[in-house]
N, C-alpha and C. Protein backbone atom coordinates (compact mmCIF):
# COMPACT_ATOMS: atom_id res chain seq x y z
N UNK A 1 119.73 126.98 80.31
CA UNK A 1 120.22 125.62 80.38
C UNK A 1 120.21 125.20 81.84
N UNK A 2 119.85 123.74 82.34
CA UNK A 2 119.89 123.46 83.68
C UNK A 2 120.98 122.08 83.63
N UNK A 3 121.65 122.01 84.77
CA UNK A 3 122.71 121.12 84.80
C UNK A 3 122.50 120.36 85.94
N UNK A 4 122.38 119.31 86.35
CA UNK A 4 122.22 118.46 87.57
C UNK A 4 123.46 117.92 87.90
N UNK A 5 124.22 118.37 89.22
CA UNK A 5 125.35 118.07 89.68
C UNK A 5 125.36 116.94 90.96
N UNK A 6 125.72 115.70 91.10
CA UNK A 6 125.60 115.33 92.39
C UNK A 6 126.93 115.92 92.98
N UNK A 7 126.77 116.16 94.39
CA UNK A 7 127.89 116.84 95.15
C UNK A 7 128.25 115.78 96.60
N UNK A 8 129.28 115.12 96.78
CA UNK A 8 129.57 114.58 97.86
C UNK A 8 129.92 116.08 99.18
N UNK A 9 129.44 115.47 100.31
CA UNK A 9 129.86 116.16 101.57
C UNK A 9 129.13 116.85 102.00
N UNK A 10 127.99 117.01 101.47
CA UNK A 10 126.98 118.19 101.98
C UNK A 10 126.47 117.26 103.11
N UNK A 11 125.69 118.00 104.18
CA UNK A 11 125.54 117.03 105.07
C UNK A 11 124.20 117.58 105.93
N UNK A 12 124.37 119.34 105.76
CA UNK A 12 123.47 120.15 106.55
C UNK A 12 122.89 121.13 106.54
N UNK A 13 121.90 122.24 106.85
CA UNK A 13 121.37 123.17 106.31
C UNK A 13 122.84 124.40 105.88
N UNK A 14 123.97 124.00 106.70
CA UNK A 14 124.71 125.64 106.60
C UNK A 14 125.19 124.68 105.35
N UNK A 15 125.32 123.79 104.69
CA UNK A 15 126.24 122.65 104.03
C UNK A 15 125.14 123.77 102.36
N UNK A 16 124.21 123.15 102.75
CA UNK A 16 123.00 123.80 101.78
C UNK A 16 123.06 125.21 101.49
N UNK A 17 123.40 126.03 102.24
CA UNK A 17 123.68 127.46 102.50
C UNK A 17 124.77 128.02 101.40
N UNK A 18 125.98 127.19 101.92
CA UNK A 18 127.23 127.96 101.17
C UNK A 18 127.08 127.31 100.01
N UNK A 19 126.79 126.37 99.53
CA UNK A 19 126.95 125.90 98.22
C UNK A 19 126.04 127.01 97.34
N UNK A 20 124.59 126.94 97.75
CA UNK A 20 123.43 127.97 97.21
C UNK A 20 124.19 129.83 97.02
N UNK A 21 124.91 129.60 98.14
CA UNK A 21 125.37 131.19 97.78
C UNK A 21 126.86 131.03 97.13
N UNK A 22 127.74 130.38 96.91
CA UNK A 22 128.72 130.47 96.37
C UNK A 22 127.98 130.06 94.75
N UNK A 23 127.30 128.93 93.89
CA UNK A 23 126.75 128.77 92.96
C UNK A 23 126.33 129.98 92.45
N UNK A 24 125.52 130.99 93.42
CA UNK A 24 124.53 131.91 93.22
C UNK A 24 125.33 133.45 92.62
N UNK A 25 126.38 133.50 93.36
CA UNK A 25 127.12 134.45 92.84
C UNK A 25 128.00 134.36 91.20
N UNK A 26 127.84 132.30 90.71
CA UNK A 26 128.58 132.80 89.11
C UNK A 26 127.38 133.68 88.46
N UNK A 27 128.64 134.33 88.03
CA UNK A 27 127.82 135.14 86.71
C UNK A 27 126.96 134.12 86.03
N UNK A 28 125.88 134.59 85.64
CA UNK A 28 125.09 133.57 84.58
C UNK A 28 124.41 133.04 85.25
N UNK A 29 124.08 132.36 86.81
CA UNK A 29 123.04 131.88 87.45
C UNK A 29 121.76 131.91 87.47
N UNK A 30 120.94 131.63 87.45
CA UNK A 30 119.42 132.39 87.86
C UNK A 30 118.61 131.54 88.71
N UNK A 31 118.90 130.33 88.93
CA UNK A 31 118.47 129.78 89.97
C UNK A 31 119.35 128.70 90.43
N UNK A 32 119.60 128.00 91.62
CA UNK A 32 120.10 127.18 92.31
C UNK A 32 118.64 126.28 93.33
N UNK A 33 118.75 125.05 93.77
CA UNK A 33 118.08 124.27 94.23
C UNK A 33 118.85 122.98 94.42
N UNK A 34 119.02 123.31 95.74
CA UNK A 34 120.27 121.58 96.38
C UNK A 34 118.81 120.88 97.41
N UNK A 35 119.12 119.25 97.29
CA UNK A 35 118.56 118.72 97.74
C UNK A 35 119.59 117.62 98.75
N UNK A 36 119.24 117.92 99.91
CA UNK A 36 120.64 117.43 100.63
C UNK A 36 120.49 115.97 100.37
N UNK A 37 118.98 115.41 100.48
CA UNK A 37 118.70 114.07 101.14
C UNK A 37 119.58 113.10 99.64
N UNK A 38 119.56 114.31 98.77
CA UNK A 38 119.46 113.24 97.02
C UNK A 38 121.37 113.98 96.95
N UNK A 39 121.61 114.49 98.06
CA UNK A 39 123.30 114.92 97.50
C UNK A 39 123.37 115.73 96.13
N UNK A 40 122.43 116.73 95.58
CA UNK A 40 122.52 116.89 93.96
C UNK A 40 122.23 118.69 94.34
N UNK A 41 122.48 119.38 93.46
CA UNK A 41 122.63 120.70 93.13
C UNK A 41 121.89 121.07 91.66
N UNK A 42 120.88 121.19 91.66
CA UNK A 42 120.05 121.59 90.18
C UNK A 42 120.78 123.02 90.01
N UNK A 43 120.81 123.51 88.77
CA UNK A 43 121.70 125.02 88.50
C UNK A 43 120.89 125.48 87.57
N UNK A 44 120.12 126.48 87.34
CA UNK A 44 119.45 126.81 85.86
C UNK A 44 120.47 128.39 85.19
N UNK A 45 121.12 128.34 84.31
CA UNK A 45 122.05 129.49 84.12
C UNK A 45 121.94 129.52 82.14
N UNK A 46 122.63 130.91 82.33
CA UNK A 46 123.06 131.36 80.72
C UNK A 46 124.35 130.67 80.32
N UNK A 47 124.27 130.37 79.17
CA UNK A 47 125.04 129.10 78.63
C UNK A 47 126.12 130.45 77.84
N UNK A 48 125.56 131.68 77.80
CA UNK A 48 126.69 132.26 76.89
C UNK A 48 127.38 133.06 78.07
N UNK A 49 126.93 132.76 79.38
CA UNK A 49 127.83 133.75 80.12
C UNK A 49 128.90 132.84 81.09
N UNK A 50 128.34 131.38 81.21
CA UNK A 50 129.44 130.35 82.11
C UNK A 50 128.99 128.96 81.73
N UNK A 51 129.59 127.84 82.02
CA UNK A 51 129.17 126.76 81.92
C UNK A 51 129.72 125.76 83.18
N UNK A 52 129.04 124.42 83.11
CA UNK A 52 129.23 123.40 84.57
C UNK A 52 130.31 123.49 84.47
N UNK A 53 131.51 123.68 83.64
CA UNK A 53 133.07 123.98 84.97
C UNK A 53 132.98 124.77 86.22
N UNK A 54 132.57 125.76 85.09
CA UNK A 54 132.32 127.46 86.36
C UNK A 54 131.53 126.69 88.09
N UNK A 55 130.66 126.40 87.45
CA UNK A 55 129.59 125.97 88.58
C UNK A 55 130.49 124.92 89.45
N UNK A 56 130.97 124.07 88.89
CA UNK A 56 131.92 122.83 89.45
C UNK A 56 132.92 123.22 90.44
N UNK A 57 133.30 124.56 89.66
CA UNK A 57 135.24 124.59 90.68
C UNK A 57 134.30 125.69 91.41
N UNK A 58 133.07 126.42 91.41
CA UNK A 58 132.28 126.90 92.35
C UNK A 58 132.14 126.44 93.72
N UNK A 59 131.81 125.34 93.67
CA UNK A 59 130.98 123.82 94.74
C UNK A 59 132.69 123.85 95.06
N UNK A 60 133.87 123.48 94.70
CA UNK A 60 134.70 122.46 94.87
C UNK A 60 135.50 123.55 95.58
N UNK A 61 135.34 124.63 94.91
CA UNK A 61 135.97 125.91 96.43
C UNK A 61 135.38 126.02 97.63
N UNK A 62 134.52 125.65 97.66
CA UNK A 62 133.97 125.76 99.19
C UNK A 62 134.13 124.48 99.71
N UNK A 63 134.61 123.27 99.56
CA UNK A 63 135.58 122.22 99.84
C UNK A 63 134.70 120.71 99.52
N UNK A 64 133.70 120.68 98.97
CA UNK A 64 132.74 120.01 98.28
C UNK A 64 133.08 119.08 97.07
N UNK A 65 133.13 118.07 96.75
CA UNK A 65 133.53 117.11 95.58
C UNK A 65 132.14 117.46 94.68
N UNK A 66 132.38 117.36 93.77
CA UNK A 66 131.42 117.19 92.62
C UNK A 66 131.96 115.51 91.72
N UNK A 67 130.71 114.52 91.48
CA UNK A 67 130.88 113.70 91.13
C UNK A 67 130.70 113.31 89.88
């Protein structure tokens, strides 16, 4: 399953960084792809192991709004 998140606050490559590795570590991930210029976070993951909450309060711990 892939989920398209826009994310307020990203701004820069380290901005791009922690989101990609905090996303990357839920269980269930298998790919991540943020596009700073478009503010959005593509997620491709297993639907029986987490879902876009997981991914959401993911982004929103590292101090990031999800919209």
């Amino acid at each position: 399953m892939t989920a398209a998140l826009n994310v307020n606050g990203m701004t820069c490559g380290h901005c791009k960084a922690t989101v990609e590795k905090a996303v990357s570590a839920v269980d269930g991930v298998s790919e991540v792809a943020v596009d700073l210029a478009a503010k959005t976070v593509t997620v491709s993951y297993d639907p029986d192991k987490t879902g876009e909450a997981n991914l959401k309060r993911a982004i929103e711990d590292q101090g990031y709004s999800v919209l």
